[in-house]
Each structure stands twice: as C-alpha cells, then as structure tokens.
Protein backbone atom coordinates (compact mmCIF):
# COMPACT_ATOMS: atom_id res chain seq x y z
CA UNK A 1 0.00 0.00 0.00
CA UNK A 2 1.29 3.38 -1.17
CA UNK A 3 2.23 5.70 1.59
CA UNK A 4 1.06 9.44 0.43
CA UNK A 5 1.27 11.20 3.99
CA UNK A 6 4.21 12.69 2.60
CA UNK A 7 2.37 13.69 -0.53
CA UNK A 8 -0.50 15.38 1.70
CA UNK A 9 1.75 16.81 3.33
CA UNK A 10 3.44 18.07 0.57
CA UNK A 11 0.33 19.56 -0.88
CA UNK A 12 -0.58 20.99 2.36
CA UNK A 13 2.01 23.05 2.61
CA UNK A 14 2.73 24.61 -1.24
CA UNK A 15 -1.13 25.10 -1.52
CA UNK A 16 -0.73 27.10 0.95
CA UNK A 17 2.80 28.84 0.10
CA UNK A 18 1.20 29.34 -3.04
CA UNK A 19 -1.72 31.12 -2.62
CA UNK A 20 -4.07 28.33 -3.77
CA UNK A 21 -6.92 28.37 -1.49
CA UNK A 22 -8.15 24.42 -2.50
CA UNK A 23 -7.20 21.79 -4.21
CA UNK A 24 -8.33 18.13 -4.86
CA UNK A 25 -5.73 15.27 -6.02
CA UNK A 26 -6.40 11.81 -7.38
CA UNK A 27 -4.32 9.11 -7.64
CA UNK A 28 -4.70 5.86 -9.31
CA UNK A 29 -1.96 3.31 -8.92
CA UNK A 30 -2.26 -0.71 -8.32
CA UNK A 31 -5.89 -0.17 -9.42
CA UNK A 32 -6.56 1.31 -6.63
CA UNK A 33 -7.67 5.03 -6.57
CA UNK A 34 -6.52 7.89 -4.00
CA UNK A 35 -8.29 11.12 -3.17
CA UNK A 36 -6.23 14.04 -1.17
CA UNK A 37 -7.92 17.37 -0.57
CA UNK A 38 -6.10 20.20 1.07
CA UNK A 39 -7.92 24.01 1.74
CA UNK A 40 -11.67 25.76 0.75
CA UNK A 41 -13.55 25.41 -2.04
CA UNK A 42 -14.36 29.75 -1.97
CA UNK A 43 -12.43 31.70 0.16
CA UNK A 44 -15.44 33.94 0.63
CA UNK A 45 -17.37 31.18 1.84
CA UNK A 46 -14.83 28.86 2.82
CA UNK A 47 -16.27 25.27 2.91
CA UNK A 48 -13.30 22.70 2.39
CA UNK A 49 -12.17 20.47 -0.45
CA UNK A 50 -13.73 17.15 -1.26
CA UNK A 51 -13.61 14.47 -2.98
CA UNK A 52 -16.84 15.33 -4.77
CA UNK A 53 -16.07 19.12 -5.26
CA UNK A 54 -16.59 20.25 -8.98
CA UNK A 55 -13.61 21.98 -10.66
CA UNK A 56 -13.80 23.58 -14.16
CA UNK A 57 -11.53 21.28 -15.76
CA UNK A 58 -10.94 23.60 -18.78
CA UNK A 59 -9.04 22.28 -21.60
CA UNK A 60 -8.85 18.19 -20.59
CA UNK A 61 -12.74 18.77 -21.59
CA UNK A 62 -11.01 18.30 -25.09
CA UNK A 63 -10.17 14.65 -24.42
CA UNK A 64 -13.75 13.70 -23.64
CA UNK A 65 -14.87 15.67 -27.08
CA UNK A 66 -12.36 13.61 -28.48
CA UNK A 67 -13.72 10.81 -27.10
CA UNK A 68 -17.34 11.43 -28.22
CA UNK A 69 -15.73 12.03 -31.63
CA UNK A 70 -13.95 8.47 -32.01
CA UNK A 71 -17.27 6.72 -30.93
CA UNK A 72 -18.91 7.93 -33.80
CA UNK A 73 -15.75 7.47 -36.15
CA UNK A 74 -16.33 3.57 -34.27
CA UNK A 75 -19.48 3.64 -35.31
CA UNK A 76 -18.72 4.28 -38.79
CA UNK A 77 -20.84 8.26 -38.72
CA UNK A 78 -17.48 10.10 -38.92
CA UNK A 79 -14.31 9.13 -41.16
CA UNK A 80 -10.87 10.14 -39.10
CA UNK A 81 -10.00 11.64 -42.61
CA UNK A 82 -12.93 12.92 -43.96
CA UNK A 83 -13.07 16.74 -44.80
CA UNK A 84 -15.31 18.42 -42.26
CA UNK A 85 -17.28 19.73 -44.82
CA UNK A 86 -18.72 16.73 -45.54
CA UNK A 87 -19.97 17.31 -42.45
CA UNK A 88 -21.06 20.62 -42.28
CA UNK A 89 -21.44 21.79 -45.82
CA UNK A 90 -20.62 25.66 -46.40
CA UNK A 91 -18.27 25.71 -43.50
CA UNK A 92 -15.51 28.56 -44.79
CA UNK A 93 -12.22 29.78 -43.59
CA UNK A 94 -10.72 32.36 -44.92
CA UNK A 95 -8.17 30.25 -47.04
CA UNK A 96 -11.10 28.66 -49.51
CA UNK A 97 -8.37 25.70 -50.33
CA UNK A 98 -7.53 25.00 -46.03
CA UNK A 99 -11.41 24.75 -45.89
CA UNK A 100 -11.67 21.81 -48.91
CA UNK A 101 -8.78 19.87 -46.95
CA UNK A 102 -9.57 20.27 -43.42
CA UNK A 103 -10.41 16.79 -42.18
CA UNK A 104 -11.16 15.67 -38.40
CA UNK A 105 -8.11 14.39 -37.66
CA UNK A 106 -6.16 18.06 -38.70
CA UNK A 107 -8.55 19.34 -35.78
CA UNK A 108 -8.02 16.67 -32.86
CA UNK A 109 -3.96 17.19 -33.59
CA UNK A 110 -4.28 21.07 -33.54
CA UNK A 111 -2.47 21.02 -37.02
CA UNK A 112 -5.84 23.12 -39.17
CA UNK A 113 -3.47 26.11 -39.47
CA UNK A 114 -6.08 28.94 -38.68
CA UNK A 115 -6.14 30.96 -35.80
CA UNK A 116 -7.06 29.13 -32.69
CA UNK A 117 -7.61 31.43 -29.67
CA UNK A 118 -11.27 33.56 -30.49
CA UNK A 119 -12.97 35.85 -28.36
CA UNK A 120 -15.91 34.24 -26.69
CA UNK A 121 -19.51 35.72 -27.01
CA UNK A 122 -21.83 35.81 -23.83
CA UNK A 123 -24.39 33.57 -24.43
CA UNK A 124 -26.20 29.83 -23.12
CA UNK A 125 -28.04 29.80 -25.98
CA UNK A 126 -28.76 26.44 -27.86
CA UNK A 127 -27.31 27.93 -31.36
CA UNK A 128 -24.55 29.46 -29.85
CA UNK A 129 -21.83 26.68 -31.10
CA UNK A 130 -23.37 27.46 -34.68
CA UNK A 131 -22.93 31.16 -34.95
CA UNK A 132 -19.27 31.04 -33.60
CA UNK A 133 -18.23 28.95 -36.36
CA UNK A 134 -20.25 31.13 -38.80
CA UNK A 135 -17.05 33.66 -38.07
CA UNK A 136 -14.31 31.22 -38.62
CA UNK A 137 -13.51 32.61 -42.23
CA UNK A 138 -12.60 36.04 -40.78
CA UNK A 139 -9.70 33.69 -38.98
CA UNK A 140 -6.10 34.47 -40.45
CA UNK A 141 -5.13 30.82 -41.71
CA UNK A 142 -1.80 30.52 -40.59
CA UNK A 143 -0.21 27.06 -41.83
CA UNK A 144 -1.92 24.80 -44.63
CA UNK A 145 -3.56 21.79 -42.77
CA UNK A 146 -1.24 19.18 -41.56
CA UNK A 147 2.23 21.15 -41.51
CA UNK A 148 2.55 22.56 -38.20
CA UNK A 149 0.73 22.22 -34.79
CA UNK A 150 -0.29 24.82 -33.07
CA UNK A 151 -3.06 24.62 -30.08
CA UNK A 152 -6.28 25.38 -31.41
CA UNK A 153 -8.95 25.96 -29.40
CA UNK A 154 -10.94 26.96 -32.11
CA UNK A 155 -10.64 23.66 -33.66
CA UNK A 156 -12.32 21.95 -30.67
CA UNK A 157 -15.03 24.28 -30.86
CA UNK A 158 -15.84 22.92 -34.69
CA UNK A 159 -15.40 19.58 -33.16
CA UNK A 160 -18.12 20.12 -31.12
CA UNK A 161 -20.66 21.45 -33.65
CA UNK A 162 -19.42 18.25 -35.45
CA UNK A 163 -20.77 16.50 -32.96
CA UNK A 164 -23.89 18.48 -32.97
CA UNK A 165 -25.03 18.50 -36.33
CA UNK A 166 -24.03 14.30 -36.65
CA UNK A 167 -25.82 13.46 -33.32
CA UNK A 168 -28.80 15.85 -34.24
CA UNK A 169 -28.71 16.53 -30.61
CA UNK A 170 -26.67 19.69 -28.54
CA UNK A 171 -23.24 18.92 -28.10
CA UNK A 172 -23.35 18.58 -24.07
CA UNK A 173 -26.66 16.25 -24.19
CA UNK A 174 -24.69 14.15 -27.04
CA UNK A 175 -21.53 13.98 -24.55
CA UNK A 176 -23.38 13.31 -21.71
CA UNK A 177 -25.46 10.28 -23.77
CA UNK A 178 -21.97 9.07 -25.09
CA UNK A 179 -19.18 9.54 -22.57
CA UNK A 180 -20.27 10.65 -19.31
CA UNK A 181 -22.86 8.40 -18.75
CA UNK A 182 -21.56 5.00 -19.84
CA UNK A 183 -18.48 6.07 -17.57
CA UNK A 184 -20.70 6.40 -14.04
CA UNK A 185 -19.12 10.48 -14.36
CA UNK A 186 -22.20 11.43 -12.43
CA UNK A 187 -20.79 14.40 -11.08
CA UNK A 188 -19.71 15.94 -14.19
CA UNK A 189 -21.73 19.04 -16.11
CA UNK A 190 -21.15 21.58 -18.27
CA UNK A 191 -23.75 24.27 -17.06
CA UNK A 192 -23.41 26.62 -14.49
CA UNK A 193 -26.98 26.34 -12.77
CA UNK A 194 -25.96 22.83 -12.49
CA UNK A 195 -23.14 23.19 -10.04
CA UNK A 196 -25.11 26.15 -8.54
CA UNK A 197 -26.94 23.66 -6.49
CA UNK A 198 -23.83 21.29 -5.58
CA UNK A 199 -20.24 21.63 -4.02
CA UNK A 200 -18.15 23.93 -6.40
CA UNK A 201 -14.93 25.83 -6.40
CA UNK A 202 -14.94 29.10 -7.93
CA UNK A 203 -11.66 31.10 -9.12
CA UNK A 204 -9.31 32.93 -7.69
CA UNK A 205 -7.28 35.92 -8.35
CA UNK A 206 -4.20 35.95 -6.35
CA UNK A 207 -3.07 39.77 -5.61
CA UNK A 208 -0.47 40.90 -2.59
CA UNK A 209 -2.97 40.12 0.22
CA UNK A 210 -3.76 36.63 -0.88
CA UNK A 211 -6.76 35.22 -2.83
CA UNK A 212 -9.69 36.98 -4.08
CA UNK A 213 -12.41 35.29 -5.35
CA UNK A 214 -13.32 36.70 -9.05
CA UNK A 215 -16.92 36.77 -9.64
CA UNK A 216 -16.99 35.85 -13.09
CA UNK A 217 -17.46 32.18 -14.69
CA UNK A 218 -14.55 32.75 -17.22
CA UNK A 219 -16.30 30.97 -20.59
CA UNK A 220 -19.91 31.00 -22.38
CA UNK A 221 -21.08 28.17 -24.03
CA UNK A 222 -19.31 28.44 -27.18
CA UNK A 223 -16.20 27.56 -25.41
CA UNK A 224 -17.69 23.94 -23.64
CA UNK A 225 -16.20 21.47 -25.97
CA UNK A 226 -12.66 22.65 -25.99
CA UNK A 227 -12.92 23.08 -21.89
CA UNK A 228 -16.42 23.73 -20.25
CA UNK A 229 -16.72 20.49 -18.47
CA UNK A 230 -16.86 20.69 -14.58
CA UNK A 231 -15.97 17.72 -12.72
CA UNK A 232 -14.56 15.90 -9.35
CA UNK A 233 -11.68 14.63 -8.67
CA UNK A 234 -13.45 10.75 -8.19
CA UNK A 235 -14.88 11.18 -11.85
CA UNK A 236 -11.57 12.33 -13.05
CA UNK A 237 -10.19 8.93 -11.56
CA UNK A 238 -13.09 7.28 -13.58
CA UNK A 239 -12.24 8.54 -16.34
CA UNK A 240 -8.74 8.17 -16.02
CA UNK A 241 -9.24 4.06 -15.28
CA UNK A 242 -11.02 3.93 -18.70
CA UNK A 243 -8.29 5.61 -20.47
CA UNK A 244 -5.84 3.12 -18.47
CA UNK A 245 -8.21 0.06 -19.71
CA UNK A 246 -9.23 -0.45 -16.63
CA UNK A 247 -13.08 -0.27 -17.46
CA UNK A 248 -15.09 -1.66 -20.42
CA UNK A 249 -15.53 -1.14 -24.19
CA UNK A 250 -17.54 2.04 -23.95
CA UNK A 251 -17.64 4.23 -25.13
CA UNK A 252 -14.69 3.30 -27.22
CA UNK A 253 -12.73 0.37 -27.76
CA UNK A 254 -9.33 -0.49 -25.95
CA UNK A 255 -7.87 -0.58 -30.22
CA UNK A 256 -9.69 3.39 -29.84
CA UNK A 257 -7.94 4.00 -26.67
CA UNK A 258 -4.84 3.15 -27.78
CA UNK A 259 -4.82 5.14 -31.31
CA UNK A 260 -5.66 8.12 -29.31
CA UNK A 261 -3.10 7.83 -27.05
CA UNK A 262 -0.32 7.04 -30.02
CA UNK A 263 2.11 9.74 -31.71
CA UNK A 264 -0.06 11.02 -34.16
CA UNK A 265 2.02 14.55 -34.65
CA UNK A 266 5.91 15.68 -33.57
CA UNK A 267 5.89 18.62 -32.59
CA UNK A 268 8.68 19.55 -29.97
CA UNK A 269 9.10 21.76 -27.08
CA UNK A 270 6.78 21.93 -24.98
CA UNK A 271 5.85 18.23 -25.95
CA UNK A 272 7.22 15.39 -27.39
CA UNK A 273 3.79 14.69 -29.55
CA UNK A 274 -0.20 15.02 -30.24
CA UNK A 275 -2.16 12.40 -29.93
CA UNK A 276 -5.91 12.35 -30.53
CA UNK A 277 -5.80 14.60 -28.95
CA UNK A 278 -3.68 13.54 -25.81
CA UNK A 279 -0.77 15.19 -25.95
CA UNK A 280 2.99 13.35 -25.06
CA UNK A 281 6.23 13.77 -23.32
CA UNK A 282 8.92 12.02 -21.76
CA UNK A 283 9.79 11.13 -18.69
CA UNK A 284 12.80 8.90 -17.05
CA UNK A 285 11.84 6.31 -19.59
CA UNK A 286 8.23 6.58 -19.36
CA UNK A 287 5.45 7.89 -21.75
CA UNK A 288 3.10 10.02 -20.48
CA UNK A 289 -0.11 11.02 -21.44
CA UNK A 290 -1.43 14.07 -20.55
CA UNK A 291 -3.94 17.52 -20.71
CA UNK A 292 -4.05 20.05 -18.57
CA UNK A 293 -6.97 22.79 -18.14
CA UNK A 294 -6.44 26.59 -17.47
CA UNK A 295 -10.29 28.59 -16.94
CA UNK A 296 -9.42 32.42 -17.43
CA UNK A 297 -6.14 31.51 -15.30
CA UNK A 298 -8.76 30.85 -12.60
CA UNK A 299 -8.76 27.80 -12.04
CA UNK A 300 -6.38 24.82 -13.49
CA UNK A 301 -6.06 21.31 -13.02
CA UNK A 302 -2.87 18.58 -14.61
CA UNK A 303 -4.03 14.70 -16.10
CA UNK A 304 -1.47 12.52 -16.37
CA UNK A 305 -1.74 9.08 -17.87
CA UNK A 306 1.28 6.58 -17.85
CA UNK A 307 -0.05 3.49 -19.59
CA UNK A 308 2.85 1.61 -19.40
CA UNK A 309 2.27 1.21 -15.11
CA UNK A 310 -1.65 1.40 -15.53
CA UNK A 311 -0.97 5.14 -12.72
CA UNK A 312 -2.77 8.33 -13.01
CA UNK A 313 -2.66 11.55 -11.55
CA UNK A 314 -4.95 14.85 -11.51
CA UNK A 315 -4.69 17.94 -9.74
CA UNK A 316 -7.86 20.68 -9.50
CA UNK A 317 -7.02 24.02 -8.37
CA UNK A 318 -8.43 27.41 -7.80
CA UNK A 319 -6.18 29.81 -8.59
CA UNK A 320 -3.57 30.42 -11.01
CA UNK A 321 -0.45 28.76 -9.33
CA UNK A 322 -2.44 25.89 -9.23
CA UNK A 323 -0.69 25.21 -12.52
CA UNK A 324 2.69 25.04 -10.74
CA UNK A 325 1.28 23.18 -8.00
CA UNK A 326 0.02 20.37 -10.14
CA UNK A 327 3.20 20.00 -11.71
CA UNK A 328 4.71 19.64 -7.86
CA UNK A 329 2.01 16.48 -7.06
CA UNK A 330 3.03 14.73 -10.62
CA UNK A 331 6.36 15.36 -10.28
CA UNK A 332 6.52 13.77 -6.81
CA UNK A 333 4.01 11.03 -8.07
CA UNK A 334 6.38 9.92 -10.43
CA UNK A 335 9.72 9.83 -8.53
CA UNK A 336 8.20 8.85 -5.08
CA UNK A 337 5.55 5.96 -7.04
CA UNK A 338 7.22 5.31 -10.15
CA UNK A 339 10.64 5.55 -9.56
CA UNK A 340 10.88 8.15 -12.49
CA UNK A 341 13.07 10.91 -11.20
CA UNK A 342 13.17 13.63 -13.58
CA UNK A 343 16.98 13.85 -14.50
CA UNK A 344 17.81 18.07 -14.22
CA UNK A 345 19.78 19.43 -16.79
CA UNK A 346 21.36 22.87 -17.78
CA UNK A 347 21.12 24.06 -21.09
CA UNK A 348 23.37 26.11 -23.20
CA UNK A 349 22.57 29.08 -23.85
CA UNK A 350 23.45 32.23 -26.33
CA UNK A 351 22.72 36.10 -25.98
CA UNK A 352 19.85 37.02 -27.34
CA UNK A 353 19.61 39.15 -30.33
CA UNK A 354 17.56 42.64 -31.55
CA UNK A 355 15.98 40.57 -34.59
CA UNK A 356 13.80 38.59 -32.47
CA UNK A 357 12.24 41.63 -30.61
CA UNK A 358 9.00 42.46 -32.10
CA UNK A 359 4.93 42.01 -31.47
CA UNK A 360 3.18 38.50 -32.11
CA UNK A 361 -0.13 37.96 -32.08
CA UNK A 362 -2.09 34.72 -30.18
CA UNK A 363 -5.27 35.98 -31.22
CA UNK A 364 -6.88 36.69 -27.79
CA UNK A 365 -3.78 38.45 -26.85
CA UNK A 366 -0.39 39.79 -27.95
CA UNK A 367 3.49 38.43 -26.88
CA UNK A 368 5.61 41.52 -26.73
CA UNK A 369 9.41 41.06 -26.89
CA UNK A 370 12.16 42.95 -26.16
CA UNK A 371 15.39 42.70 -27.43
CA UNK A 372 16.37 41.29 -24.41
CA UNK A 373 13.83 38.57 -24.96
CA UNK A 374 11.59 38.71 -22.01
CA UNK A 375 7.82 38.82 -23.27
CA UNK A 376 5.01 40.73 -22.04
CA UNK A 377 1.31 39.37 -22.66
CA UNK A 378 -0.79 41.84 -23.55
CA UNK A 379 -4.56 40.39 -23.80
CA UNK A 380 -7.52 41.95 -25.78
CA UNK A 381 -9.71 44.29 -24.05
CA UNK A 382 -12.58 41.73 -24.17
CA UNK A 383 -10.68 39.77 -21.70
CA UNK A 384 -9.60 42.07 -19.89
CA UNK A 385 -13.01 43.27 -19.34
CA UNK A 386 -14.25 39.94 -18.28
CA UNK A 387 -11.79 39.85 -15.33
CA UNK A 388 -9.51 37.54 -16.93
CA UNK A 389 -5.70 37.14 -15.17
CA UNK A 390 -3.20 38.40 -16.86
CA UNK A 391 -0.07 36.54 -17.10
CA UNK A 392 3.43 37.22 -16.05
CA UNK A 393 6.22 38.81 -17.85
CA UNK A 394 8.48 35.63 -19.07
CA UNK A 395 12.40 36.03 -19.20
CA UNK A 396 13.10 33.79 -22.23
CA UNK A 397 16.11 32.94 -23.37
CA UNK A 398 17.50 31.17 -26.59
CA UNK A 399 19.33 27.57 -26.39
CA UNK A 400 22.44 27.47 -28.19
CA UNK A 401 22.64 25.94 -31.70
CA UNK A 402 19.25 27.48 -32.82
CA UNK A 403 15.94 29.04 -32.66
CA UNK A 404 14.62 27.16 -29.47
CA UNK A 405 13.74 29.04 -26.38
CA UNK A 406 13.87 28.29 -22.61
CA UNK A 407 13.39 30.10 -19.33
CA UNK A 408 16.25 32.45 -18.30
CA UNK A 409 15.53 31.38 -14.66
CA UNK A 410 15.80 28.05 -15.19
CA UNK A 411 17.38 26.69 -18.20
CA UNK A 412 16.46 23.02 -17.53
CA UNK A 413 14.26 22.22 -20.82
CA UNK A 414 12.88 23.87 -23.87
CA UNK A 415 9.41 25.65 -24.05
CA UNK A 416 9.12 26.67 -27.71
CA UNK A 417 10.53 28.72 -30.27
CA UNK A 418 10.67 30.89 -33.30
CA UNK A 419 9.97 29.79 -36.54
CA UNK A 420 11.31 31.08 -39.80
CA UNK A 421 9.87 31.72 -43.31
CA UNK A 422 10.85 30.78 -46.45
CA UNK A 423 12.95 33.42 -46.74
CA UNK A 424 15.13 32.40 -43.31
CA UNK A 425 13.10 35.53 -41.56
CA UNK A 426 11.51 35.39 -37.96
CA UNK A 427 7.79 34.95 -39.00
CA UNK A 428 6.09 33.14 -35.42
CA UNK A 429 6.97 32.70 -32.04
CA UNK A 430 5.99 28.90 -31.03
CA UNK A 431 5.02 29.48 -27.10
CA UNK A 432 2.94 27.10 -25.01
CA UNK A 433 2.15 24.62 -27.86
CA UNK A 434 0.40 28.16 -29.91
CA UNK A 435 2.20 29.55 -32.91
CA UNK A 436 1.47 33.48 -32.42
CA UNK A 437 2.43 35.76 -35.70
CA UNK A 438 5.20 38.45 -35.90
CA UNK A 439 3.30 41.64 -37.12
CA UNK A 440 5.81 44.11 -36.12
C-alpha cells in the first residue's frame, strides 16, 4: 500500500505557500484510486475540499470531445480523414483551399493552421456553437492543414458542432449520452446552474494580500467542448481508469484507446507529440499522457496518464499557481511511485539578439518582446473586461545551436521557439504549444 502522507503533506504546505486556497488530487496506482484534498472550495465562503467538489476542468474537456468524436468514427458516422465539410457543408475559412482539406483528424492534432484562440460571445443559448463557427472565415489561416501544430482551441469548438449536427442533438446532451454516462461520471456538467446547487470551487485571483475570489465564470457556451466540463476529482479517476483500460468497451474500444493515445504529430518543445488529442512527453523512460486545463487563469487542473504502469494523476485548483502546483504532485508522483526521477539538466545558452524583438499575435492576446527577450502578454480588451488574469512577464532565453527558447531562470528544458519563413526571416513565435504571428 502506497504511503502518500508525505504527498498530503506536501500539498498541504505549497497550496498554501502558493496562494491556492483548495485543491483536490487523485491518484490511481495498483488499481486502486486515491483522493487528497487540502484548503476551501471559496475563500469567501470557505467550505473545504472534497472528494466530490466540482472543478472547471478547462481544456482536458477536449479529451472527452475527443472521445465522443472516435465513438462515432467507431461507429462508422465520422471518417478520421474525412473533410469536415462533408460534415457541415458551407463551412468557410478564410483560405477557400484550407477549408476543402480540413479533415477531423487536422482538428483533434491542432495542425488546421487557422487561428485558434477567439474571443468568446456571452451567451447559453442552444445555437450558440453554430454562430461562432459562422465567423471562422474572418480567422487568419496561418499554416496549410497538416504542416505545423499549433493549439487550437478553435478547432475543438468545430469539433463540437461536429458533434452536434451528426448526433442531431446539442453537443453537451450528445456527450453526456456518449461519454459521461456510460463512464458512471455522475458528477460531471457543463452548465453553471448545475453546479449552482452542488459543491463547487470558484476562481481565484491571487493579488499581494492573498486570494480573491473573481466573480466571473470565465467561458460562455461556445467555449464547452474545448474546456467547459466541470468535474470531481473521483470522476476524473473514472475517467482516467477507462483511459488506463481499466473499465469496459464504452464508449470506445481499448484498439480506440490506444490510437488516441499514439504519436499522431511531432511537434517539440513543450511536448514530445499530439495524440488524438492527448498530448505526449517524456519522462525517465516513461510515456506520459497528458492535458491540462487553465479557466481564465482561474482555475487549473494537470491529467497525467502513464499506460505503461496502468498510474494516473490529476490535480484541481483554484487559482492560477495551481498550474505550478500540479506540476509539484506529478512530479513527486512519479519519482516517489514510479521511480521516475526527472533527470535536471542545464542548457546552453546564447545572448539574445535585436531581430527577435518584435509584437506577435495569439489571437486573444499579444506576446511583446524585447530585445532582451523577455515577453510581455498583452490580452484583448474583451478579456480584460471579463476579469480575466493576466499573465506574467516571461524572461526567455534562446538555447544554443538554434531558434529554441527556454526560461532564463531556469534553463532546464525547452518551451518553444521561433519559426522562420521561407525566406530564413523570424515569421512566429511557437510558445505554449500556440504559434502566435510576428506583425511588427
């Protein structure tokens, strides 16, 4: 039996050091699953951490559209390679040719080339997933389909009108029907009247003083198939066994399971690959499967798979170091239970130079860099006005040998880099998984 006092501990203590004001972990090793919970759920109203607390999960939402996706592609309504306008004829981008070759499986390995970070609109409406794709062909398209990945939320978004329009039935009800129920994930929802009435967290903004709780609810429902989905940590654990193949054939297949889970893309820094949509790294030997959420750098939660030893690991959070606080938990999961110390290395680094200074745009905000190559996000005013935290100035700094970029504080691995056009000039800066374009 796994000892994890010292990982309660552990999360005790940097939730606290932090400034997250809850958190919920699972753990799912042996076959047998783990909860810890450490601090409040609000810290207005400060009721504490559960096991059955609902989290916005944000972005991991995307492996459960995914998931709904490859039933039906199981079920011979969708073709992995068909062009989604077989789909959903009169869909336009503003490249007519990316349109004609955009298939499914460009979308689920963030490799369609437009755009993929869009304002939001502010509605609950039924049509709302329809009239945000109606706007897709005012979308710069950046790449032609299949050459590059870059995360597209976007993309998810047209997966789950996909899903819509094939299951003549809204996207959430069609999840529900298809994943969420078959799995016993009875404590998972997308609407916010539905957690109203049932232990939630809400998101914090973390200023000198502590946590603040920000009274927004940091998406619309436009945004719910790329990362609306609330959920506990035990249904995360659920969901995680039936990834492992630890559960039945529904509602995919183990062959499924493990095609989504392969190398379908290389990509590079930050990961080692996409998968459908899972995406890859490396760890002391080990593959590991993961997705991570981020709501309005509210609240963020880590999923981590490792197949290989049939473990999981997920970490909800409130607050925006919650990011850096899930990465803690896996981190000790895997040396303390897996015997995979991360090995630390020290890159090599080389000054940075004027040419890569300049203004890149992510689409819902803009990466300003100096000449001394620390970047300064600047988001749109239509996040800004919904109370959306800002992020940090990085220090970035460029590895020797080449374009790739890593932290200046801590040289230990890559995080991206620039990319060059045909013509050998600077032309995107490839940060977070996103390609972002130089226009200045």
């Amino acid at each position: 039996m796994a000892d994890l006092n010292p990982l309660q501990s552990l999360l005790d203590s940097e939730a606290t050091s932090r400034c997250v004001p809850g958190a919920a972990v699972g753990v799912l090793l042996d076959g047998t699953e783990h909860v810890l919970t450490t601090g409040v759920a609000s810290a207005d109203a400060p009721a504490p951490v559960t096991a059955d607390t609902l989290f916005q999960i944000g972005s991991t939402t995307k492996t459960i559209t995914a998931t709904a996706i490859m039933h039906l592609v199981e079920r011979g309504l969708l073709d992995l390679d068909g062009p989604v306008r077989r789909y959903l004829p009169g869909f336009r981008l503003s490249d007519e040719r990316a349109a004609e070759e955009l298939t499914i499986r460009h979308l689920l390995t963030h490799t369609g080339g437009f755009l993929g970070d869009v304002d939001d609109g502010a509605t609950w409406d039924t049509d709302a997933l329809a009239a945000s794709i109606r706007s897709y062909d005012e979308l710069p398209q950046l790449f032609p389909p299949g050459l590059t990945a870059s995360y597209n939320n976007a993309g998810f978004r047209l997966l789950g009108r996909v899903i819509e329009v094939v299951c003549d039935e809204p996207y959430e009800n069609a999840v529900s029907r298809i994943v969420l129920g078959p799995l016993g994930m009875d404590s998972s929802f997308f609407f916010p009247w539905d957690a109203a009435t049932r232990p939630h967290a809400v998101g914090h903004t973390v200023r000198d003083d502590g946590p603040h709780v920000a009274h927004t609810w940091g998406l619309f429902r436009e945004a719910m198939p790329e990362g609306g989905l609330l959920s506990s940590v035990r249904d995360q654990l659920r969901y995680a066994a039936f990834h492992l193949g630890l559960g039945g054939e529904e509602p995919v297949t183990s062959a499924t399971r493990e095609l989504m889970r392969a190398e379908h893309v290389r990509v590079g820094a930050p990961w080692a690959g996409i998968g459908l949509p899972w995406l890859l790294d490396d760890r002391a030997g080990l593959r590991l499967v993961t997705h991570g959420g981020n709501i309005g750098n509210l609240q963020l939660s880590t999923f981590v798979l490792v197949p290989e030893r049939g473990f999981a690991v997920t970490t909800l959070t409130n607050s925006a170091p919650g990011k850096a606080l899930g990465e803690l938990v896996t981190d000790w999961c895997l040396e303390h239970l897996l015997d995979a110390k991360p090995e630390r290395t020290r890159l090599t680094l080389r000054d940075p130079e004027p040419r890569y200074a300049g203004s890149y745009d992510a689409g819902q905000w803009t990466v300003e860099v100096d000449e001394h190559l620390t970047a300064r996000f600047v988001l749109r005013p239509a996040l800004v006005a919904a109370e959306v935290e800002g992020f940090p100035d990085m220090r970035l700094a460029l590895v020797e040998g080449g374009d790739d970029l890593t932290l200046a504080a801590d040289p230990s691995r890559r995080i991206g880099r620039f990319l060059r056009d045909d013509a050998g000039q600077i032309a995107f800066l490839h940060l977070a998984g996103r390609a972002a374009r130089r226009i200045t």
